[in-house]
C-alpha atoms as a PDB file:
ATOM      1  CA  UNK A   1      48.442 -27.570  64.086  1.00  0.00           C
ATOM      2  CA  UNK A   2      46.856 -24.137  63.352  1.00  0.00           C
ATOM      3  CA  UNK A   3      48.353 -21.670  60.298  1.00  0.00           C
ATOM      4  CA  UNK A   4      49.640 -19.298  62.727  1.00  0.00           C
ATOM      5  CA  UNK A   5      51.897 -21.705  64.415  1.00  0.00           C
ATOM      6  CA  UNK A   6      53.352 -22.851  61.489  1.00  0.00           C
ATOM      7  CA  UNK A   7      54.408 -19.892  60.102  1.00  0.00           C
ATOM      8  CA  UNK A   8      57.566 -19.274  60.904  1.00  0.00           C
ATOM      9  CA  UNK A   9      58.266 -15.446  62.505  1.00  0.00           C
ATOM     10  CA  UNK A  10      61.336 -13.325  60.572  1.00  0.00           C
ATOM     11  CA  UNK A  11      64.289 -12.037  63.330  1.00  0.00           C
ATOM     12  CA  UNK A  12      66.449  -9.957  63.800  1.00  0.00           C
ATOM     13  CA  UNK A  13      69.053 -12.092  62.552  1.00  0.00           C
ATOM     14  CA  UNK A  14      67.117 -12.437  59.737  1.00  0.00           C
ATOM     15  CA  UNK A  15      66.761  -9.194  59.125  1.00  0.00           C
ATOM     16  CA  UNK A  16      70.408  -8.374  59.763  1.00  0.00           C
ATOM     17  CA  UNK A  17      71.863 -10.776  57.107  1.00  0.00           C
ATOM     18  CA  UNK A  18      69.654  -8.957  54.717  1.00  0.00           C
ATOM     19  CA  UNK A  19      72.284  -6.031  54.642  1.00  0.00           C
ATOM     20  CA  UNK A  20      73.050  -5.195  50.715  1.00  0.00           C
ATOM     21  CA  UNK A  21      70.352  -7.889  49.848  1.00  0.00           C
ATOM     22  CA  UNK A  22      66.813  -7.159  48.615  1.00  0.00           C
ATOM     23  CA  UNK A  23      65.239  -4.363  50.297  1.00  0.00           C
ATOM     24  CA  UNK A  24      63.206  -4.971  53.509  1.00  0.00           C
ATOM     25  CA  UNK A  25      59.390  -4.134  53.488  1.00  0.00           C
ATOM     26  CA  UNK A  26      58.485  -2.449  56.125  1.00  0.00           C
ATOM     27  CA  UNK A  27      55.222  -0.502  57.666  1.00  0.00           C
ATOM     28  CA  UNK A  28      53.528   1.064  60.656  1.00  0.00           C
ATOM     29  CA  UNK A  29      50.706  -0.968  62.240  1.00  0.00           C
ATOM     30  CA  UNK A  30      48.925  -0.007  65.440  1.00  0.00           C
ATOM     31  CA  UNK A  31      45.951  -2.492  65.411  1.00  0.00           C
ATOM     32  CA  UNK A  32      45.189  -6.220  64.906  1.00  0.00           C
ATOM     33  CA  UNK A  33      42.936  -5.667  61.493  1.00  0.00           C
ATOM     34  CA  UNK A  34      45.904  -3.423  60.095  1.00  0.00           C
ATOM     35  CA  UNK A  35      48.402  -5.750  61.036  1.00  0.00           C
ATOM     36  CA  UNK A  36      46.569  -8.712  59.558  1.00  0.00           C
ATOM     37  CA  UNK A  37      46.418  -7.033  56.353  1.00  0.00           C
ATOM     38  CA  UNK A  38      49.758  -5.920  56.198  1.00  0.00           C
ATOM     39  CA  UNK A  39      51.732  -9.006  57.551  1.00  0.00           C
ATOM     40  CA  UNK A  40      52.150 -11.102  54.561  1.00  0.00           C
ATOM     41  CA  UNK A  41      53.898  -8.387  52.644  1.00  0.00           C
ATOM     42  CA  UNK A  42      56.110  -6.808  55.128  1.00  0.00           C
ATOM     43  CA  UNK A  43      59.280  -7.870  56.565  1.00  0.00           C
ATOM     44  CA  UNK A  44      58.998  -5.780  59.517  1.00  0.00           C
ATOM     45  CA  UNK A  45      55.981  -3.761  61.430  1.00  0.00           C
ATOM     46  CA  UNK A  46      56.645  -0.981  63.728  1.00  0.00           C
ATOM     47  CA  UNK A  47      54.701  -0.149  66.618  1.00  0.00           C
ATOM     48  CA  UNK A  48      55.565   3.296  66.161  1.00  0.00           C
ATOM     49  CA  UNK A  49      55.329   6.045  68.602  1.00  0.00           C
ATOM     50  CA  UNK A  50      53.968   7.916  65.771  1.00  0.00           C
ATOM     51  CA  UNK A  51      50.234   6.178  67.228  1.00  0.00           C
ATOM     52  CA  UNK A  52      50.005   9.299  69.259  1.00  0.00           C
ATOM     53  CA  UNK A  53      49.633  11.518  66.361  1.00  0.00           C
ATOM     54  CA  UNK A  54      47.998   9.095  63.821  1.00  0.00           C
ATOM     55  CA  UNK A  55      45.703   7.244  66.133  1.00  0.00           C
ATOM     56  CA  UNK A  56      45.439   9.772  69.191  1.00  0.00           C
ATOM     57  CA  UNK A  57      45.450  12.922  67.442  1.00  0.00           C
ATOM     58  CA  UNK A  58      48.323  14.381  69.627  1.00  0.00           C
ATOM     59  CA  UNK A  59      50.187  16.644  68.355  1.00  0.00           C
ATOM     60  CA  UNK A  60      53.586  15.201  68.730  1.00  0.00           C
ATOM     61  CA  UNK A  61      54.986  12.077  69.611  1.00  0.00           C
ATOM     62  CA  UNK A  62      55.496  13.813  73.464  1.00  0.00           C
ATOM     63  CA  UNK A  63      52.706  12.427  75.160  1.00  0.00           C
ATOM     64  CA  UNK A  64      52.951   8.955  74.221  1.00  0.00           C
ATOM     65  CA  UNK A  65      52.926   6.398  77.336  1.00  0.00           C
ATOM     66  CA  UNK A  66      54.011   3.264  77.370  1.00  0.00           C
ATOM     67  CA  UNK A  67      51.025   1.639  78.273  1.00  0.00           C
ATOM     68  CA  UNK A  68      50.331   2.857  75.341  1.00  0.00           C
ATOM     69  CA  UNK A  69      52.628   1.419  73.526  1.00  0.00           C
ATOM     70  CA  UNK A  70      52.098  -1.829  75.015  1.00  0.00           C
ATOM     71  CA  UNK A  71      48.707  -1.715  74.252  1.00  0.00           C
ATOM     72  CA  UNK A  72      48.899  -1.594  70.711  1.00  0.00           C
ATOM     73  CA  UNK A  73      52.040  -3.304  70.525  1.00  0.00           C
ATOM     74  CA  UNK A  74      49.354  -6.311  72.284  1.00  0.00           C
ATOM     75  CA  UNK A  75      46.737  -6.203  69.496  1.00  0.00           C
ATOM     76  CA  UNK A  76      49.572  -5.581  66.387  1.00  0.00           C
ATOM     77  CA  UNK A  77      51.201  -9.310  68.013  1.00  0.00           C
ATOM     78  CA  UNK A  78      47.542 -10.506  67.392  1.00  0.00           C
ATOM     79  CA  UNK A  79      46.810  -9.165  64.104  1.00  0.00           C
ATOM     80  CA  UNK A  80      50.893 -10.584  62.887  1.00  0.00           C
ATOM     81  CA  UNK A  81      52.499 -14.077  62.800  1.00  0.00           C
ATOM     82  CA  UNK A  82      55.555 -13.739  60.120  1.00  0.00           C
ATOM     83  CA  UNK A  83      56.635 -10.464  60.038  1.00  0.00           C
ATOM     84  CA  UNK A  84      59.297  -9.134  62.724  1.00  0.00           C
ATOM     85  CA  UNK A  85      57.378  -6.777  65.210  1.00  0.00           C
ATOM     86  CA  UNK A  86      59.258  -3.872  66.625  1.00  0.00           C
ATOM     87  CA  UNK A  87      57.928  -1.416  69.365  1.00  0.00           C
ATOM     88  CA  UNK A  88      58.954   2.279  69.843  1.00  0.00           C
ATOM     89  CA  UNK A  89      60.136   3.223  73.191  1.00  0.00           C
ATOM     90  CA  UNK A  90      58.537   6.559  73.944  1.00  0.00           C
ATOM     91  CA  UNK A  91      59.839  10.019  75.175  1.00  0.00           C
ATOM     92  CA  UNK A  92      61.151   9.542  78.520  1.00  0.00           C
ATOM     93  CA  UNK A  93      61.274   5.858  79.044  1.00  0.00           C
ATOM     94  CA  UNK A  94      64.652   5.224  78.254  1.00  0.00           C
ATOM     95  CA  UNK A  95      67.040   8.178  78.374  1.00  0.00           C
ATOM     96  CA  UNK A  96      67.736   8.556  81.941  1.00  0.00           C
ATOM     97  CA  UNK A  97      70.097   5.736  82.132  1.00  0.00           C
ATOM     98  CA  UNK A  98      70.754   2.310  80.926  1.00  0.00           C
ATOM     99  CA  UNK A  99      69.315   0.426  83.151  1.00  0.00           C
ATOM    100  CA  UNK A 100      65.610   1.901  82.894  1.00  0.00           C
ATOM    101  CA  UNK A 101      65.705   1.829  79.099  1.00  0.00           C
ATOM    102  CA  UNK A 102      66.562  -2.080  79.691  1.00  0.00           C
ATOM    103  CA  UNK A 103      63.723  -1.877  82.252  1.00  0.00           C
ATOM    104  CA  UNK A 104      61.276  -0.394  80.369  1.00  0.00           C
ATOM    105  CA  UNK A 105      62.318  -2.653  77.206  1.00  0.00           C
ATOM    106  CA  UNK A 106      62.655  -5.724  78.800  1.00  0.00           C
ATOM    107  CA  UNK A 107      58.638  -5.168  80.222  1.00  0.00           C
ATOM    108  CA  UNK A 108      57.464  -4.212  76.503  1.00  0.00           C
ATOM    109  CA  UNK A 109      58.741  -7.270  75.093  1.00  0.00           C
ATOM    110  CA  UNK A 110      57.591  -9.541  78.200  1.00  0.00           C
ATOM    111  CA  UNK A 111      53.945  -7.999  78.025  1.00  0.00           C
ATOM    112  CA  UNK A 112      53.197  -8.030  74.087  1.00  0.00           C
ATOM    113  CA  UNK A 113      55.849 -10.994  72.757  1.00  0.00           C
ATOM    114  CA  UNK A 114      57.280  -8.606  69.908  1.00  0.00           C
ATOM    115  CA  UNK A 115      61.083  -9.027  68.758  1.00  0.00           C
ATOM    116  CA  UNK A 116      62.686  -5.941  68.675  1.00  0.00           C
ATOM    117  CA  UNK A 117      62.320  -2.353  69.919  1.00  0.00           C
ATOM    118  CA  UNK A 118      63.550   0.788  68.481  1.00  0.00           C
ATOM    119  CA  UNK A 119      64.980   3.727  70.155  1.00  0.00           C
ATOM    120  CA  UNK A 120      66.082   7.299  68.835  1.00  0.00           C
ATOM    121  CA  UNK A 121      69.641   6.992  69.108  1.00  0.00           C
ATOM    122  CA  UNK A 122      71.370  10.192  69.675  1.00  0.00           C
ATOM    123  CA  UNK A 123      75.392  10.053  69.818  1.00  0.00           C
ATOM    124  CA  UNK A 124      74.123   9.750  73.570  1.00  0.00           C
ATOM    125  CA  UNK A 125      72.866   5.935  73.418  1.00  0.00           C
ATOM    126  CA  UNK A 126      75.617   3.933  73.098  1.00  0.00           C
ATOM    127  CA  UNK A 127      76.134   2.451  76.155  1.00  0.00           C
ATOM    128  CA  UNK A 128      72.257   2.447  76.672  1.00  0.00           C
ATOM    129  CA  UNK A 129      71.947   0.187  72.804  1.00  0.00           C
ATOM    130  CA  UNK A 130      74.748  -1.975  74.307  1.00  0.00           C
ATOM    131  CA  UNK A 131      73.515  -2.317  77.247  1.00  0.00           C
ATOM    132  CA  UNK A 132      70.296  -3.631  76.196  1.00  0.00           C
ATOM    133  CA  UNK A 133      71.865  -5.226  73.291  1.00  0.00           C
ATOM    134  CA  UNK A 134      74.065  -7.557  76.235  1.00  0.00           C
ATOM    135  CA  UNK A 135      71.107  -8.461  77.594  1.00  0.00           C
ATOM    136  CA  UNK A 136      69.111 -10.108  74.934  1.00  0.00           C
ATOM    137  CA  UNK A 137      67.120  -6.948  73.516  1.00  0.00           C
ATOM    138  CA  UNK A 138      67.382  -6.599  69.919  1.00  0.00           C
ATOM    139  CA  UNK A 139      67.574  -3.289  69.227  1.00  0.00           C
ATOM    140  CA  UNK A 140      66.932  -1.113  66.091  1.00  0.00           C
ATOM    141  CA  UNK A 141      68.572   2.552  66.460  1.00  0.00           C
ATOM    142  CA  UNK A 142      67.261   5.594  64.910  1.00  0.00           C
ATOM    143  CA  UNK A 143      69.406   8.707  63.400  1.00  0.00           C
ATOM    144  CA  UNK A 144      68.739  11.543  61.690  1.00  0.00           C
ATOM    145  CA  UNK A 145      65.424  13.627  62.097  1.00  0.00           C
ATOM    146  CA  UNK A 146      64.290  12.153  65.169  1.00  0.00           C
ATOM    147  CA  UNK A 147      60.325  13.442  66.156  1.00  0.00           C
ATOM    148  CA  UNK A 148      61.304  12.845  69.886  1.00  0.00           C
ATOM    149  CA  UNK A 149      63.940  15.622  69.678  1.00  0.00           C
ATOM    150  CA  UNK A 150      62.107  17.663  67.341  1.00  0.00           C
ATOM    151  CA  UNK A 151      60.462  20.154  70.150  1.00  0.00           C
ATOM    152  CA  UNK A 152      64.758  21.039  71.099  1.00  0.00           C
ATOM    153  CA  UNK A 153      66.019  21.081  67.307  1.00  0.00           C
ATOM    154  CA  UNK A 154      63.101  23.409  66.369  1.00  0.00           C
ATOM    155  CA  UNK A 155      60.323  21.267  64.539  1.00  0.00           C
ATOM    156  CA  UNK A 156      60.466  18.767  61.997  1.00  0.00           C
ATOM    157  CA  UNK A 157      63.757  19.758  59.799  1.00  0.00           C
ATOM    158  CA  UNK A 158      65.505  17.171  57.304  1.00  0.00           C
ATOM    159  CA  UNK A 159      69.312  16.775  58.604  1.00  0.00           C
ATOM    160  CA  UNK A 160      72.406  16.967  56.373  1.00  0.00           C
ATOM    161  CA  UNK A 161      72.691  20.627  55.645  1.00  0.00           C
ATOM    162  CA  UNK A 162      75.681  21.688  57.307  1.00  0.00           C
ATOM    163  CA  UNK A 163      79.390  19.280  57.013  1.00  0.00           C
ATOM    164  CA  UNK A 164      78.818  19.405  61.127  1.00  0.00           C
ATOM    165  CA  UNK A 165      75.068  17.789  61.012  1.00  0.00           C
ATOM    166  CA  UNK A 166      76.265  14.841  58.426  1.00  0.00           C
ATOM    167  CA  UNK A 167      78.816  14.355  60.536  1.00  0.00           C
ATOM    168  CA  UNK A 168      76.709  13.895  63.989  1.00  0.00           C
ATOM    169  CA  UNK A 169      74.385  11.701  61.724  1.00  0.00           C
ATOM    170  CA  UNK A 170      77.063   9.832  60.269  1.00  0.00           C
ATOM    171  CA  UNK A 171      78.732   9.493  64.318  1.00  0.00           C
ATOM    172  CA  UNK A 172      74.956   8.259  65.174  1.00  0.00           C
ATOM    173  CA  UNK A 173      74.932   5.725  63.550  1.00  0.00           C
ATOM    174  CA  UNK A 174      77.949   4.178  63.616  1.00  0.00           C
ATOM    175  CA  UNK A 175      77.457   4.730  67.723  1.00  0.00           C
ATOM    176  CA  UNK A 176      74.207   2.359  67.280  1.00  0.00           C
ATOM    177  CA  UNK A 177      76.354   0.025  65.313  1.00  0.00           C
ATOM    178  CA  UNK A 178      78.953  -0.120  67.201  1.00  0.00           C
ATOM    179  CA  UNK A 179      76.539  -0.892  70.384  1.00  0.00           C
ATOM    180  CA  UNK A 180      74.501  -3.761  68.775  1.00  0.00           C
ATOM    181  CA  UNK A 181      71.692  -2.326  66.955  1.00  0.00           C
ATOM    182  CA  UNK A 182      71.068  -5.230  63.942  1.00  0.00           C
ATOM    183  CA  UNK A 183      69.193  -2.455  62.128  1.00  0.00           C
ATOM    184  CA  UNK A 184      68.907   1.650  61.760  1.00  0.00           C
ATOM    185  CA  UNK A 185      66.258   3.841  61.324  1.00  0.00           C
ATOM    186  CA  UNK A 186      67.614   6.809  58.576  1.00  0.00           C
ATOM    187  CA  UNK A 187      64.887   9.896  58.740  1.00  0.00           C
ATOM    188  CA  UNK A 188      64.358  12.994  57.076  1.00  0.00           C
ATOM    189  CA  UNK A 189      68.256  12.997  55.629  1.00  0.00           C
ATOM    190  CA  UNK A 190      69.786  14.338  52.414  1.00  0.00           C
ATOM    191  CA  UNK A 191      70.031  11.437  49.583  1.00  0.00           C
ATOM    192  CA  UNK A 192      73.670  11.300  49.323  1.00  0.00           C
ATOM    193  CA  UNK A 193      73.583  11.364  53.622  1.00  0.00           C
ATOM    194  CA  UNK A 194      72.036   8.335  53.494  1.00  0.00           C
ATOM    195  CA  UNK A 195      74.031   6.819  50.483  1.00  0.00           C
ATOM    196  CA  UNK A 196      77.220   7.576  52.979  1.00  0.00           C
ATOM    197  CA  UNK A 197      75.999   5.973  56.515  1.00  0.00           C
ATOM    198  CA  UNK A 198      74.397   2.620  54.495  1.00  0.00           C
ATOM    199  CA  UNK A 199      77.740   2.041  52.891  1.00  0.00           C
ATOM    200  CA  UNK A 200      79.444   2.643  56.188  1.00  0.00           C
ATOM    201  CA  UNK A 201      77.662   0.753  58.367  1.00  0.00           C
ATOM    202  CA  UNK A 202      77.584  -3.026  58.538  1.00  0.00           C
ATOM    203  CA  UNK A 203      73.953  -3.224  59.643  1.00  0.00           C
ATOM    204  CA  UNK A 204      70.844  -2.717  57.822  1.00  0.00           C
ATOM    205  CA  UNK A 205      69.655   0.763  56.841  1.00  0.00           C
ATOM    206  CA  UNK A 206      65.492   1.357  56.503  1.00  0.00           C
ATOM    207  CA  UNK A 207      65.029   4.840  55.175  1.00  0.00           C
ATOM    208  CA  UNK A 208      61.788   7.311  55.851  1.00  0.00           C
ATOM    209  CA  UNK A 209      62.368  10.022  54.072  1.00  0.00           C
ATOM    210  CA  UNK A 210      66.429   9.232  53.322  1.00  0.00           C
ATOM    211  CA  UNK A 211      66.410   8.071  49.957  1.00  0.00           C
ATOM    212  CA  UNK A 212      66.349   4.260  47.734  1.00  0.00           C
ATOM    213  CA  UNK A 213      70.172   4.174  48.867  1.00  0.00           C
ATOM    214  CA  UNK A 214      68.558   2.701  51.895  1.00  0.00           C
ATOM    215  CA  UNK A 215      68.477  -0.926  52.902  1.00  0.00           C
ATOM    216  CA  UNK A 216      65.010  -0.833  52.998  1.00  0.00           C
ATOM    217  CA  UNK A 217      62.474   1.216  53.226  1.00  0.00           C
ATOM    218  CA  UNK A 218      59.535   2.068  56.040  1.00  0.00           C
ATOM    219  CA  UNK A 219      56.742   4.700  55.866  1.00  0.00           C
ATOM    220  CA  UNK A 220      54.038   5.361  58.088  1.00  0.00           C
ATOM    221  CA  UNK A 221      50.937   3.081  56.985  1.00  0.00           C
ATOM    222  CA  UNK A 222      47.865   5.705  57.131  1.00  0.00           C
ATOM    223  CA  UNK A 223      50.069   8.334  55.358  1.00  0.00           C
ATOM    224  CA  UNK A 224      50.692   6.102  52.139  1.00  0.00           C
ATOM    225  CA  UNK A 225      47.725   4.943  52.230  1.00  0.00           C
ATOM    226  CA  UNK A 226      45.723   8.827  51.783  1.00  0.00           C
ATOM    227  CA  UNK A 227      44.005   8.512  55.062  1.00  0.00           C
ATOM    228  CA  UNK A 228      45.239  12.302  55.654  1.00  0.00           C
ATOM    229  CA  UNK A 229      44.533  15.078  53.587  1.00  0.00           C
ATOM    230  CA  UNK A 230      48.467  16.481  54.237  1.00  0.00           C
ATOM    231  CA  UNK A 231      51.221  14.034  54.348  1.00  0.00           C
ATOM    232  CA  UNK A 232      55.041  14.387  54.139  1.00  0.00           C
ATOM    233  CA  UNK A 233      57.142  15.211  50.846  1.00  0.00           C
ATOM    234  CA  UNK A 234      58.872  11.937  51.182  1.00  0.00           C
ATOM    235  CA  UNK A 235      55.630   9.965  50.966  1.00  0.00           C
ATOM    236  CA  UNK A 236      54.329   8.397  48.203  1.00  0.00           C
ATOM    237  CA  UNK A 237      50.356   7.864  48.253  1.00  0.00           C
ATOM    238  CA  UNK A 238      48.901   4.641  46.755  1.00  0.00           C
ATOM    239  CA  UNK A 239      45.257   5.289  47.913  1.00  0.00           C
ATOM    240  CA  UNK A 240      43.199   7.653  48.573  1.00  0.00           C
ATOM    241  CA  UNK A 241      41.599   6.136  51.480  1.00  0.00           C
ATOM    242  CA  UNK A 242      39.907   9.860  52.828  1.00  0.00           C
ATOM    243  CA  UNK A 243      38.411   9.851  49.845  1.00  0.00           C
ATOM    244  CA  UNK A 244      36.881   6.243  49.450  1.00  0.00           C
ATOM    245  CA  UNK A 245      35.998   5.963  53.312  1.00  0.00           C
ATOM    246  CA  UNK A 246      33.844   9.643  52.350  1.00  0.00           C
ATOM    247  CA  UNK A 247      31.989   8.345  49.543  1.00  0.00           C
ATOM    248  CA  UNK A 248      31.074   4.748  51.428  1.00  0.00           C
ATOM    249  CA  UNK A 249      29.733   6.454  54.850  1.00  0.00           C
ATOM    250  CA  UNK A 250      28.342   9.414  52.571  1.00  0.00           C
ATOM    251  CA  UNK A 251      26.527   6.535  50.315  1.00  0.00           C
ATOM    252  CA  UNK A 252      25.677   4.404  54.326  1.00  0.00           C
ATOM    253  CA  UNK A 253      23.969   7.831  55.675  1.00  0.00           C
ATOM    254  CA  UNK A 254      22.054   8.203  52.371  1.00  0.00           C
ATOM    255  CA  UNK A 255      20.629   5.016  52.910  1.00  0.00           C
ATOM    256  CA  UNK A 256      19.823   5.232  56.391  1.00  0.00           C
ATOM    257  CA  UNK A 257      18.263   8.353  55.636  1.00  0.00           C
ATOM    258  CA  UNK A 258      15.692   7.291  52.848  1.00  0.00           C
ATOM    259  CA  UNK A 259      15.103   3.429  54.506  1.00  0.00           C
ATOM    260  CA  UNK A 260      16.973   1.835  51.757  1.00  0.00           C
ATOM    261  CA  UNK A 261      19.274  -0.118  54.505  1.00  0.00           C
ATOM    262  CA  UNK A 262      18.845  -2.371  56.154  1.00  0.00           C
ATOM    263  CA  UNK A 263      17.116  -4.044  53.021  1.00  0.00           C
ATOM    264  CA  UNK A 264      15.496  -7.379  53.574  1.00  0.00           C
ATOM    265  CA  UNK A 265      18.996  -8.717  53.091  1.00  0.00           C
ATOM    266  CA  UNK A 266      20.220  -7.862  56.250  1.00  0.00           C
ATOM    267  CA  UNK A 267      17.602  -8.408  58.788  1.00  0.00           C
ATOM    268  CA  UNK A 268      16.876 -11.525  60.357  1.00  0.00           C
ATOM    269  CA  UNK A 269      13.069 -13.282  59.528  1.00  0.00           C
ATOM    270  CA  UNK A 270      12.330 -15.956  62.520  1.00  0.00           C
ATOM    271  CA  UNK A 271       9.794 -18.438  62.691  1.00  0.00           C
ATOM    272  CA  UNK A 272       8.518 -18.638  65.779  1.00  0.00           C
ATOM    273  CA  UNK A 273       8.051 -21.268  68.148  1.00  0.00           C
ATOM    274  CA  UNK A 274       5.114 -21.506  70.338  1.00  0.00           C
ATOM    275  CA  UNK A 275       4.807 -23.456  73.662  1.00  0.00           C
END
């Protein structure tokens, strides 16, 4: 029996009863190699819809397909075999009714084998969460700044400023709850926002941007890893990966340049065979 099917893959149940327990891990991955690297330390991966800006180079979330989606969503089940995978549903597949987010879900999760997918959950999802939710989709809601929405709320603005925006976020969430999301997604929120809607709801909170009051905490991999030279005031970098992948193709070029690689070390020497 090979590694991978012994490992045993974390749920949604799992993650669920890990409300008010230690924190949950969690990370962005869009590829196989990424997810490989990142699976034994993360409790969850999300197949966000963030690829479009961070792999694509869109400029918003907007134009993200779900082919796409199901694409990477494909090679991040390759790459993964223990932590939970989660797939974003992008702008437009899921908001015109129930049944086509259940459509649209129900065909991510057939065609790449992940466990969950996440939706931005306005106070308008409820019955579109429990719909899903009834028929076997775990679900993972997402409040506060959502990216999706940002183009109609005016760009990328942290929520909690005004007692009528904590209270929508606060009525978000408990909405998702309430409809059978086992986890929620807290962005761009003031602290003591997100200290309020963890100790209210029932279901795990994972926080980008929202504070440690979170249940556990998710960031996008590339950014905390210094791949970009601007990244968000809620990220923490713990590489400088722009930096390192500079100096190693600056250091490949050099060689190529003055014939120092390929060295005799990597070329191949044959003896041949005649007749």
């Amino acid at each position: 029996m090979s590694a991978q099917t012994q490992t045993r893959r974390i749920t949604a149940a799992d993650i669920r009863a890990r409300k008010g327990l230690e924190p949950l891990v969690c990370l962005t991955a869009y590829d196989a190699p990424m997810a490989r690297l990142l699976d034994p330390h993360c409790d969850l991966l999300l197949v966000g819809d963030s690829v479009g800006m961070v792999v694509h180079g869109l400029a918003s979330t907007i134009g993200v397909t779900l082919d796409m989606m199901i694409l990477h969503g494909q090679a991040v089940m390759r790459g993964a075999n223990r932590a939970l995978v989660a797939v974003d549903m992008p702008f437009g597949s899921y908001e015109k009714s129930p049944q086509q987010a259940f459509e649209n879900a129900a065909r991510i999760m057939s065609e790449t084998g992940c466990q969950a997918i996440k939706i931005e959950s306005g106070t308008y999802a409820g019955d579109t969460i429990e719909f899903m939710a009834q028929r076997s989709i775990p679900v993972i809601g997402h409040v506060g700044l959502r990216p999706q929405a940002a183009l109609a709320e005016g760009g990328f603005k942290a929520k909690g400023k005004t007692g009528a925006e904590r209270d929508r976020v606060i009525e978000e969430a408990v909405i998702a709850e309430k409809a059978g999301a086992f986890a929620i997604v807290i962005e761009g929120v003031d602290e003591e926002l997100a200290r309020e809607i963890t100790g209210t709801v029932k279901v795990p909170t994972i926080g980008i941007g929202a504070s440690g009051h979170c249940d556990g905490q998710i960031l996008v991999t590339q950014d905390m890893l210094g791949v970009f030279d601007w990244t968000p005031k809620f990220v923490k970098r713990y590489d400088n990966m722009a930096e390192r992948t500079d100096a190693a193709v600056a250091r490949y070029a050099s060689e190529v340049r003055d014939r120092s690689f390929p060295s005799g070390d990597e070329v191949y020497t044959l003896r041949r065979i005649d007749g």
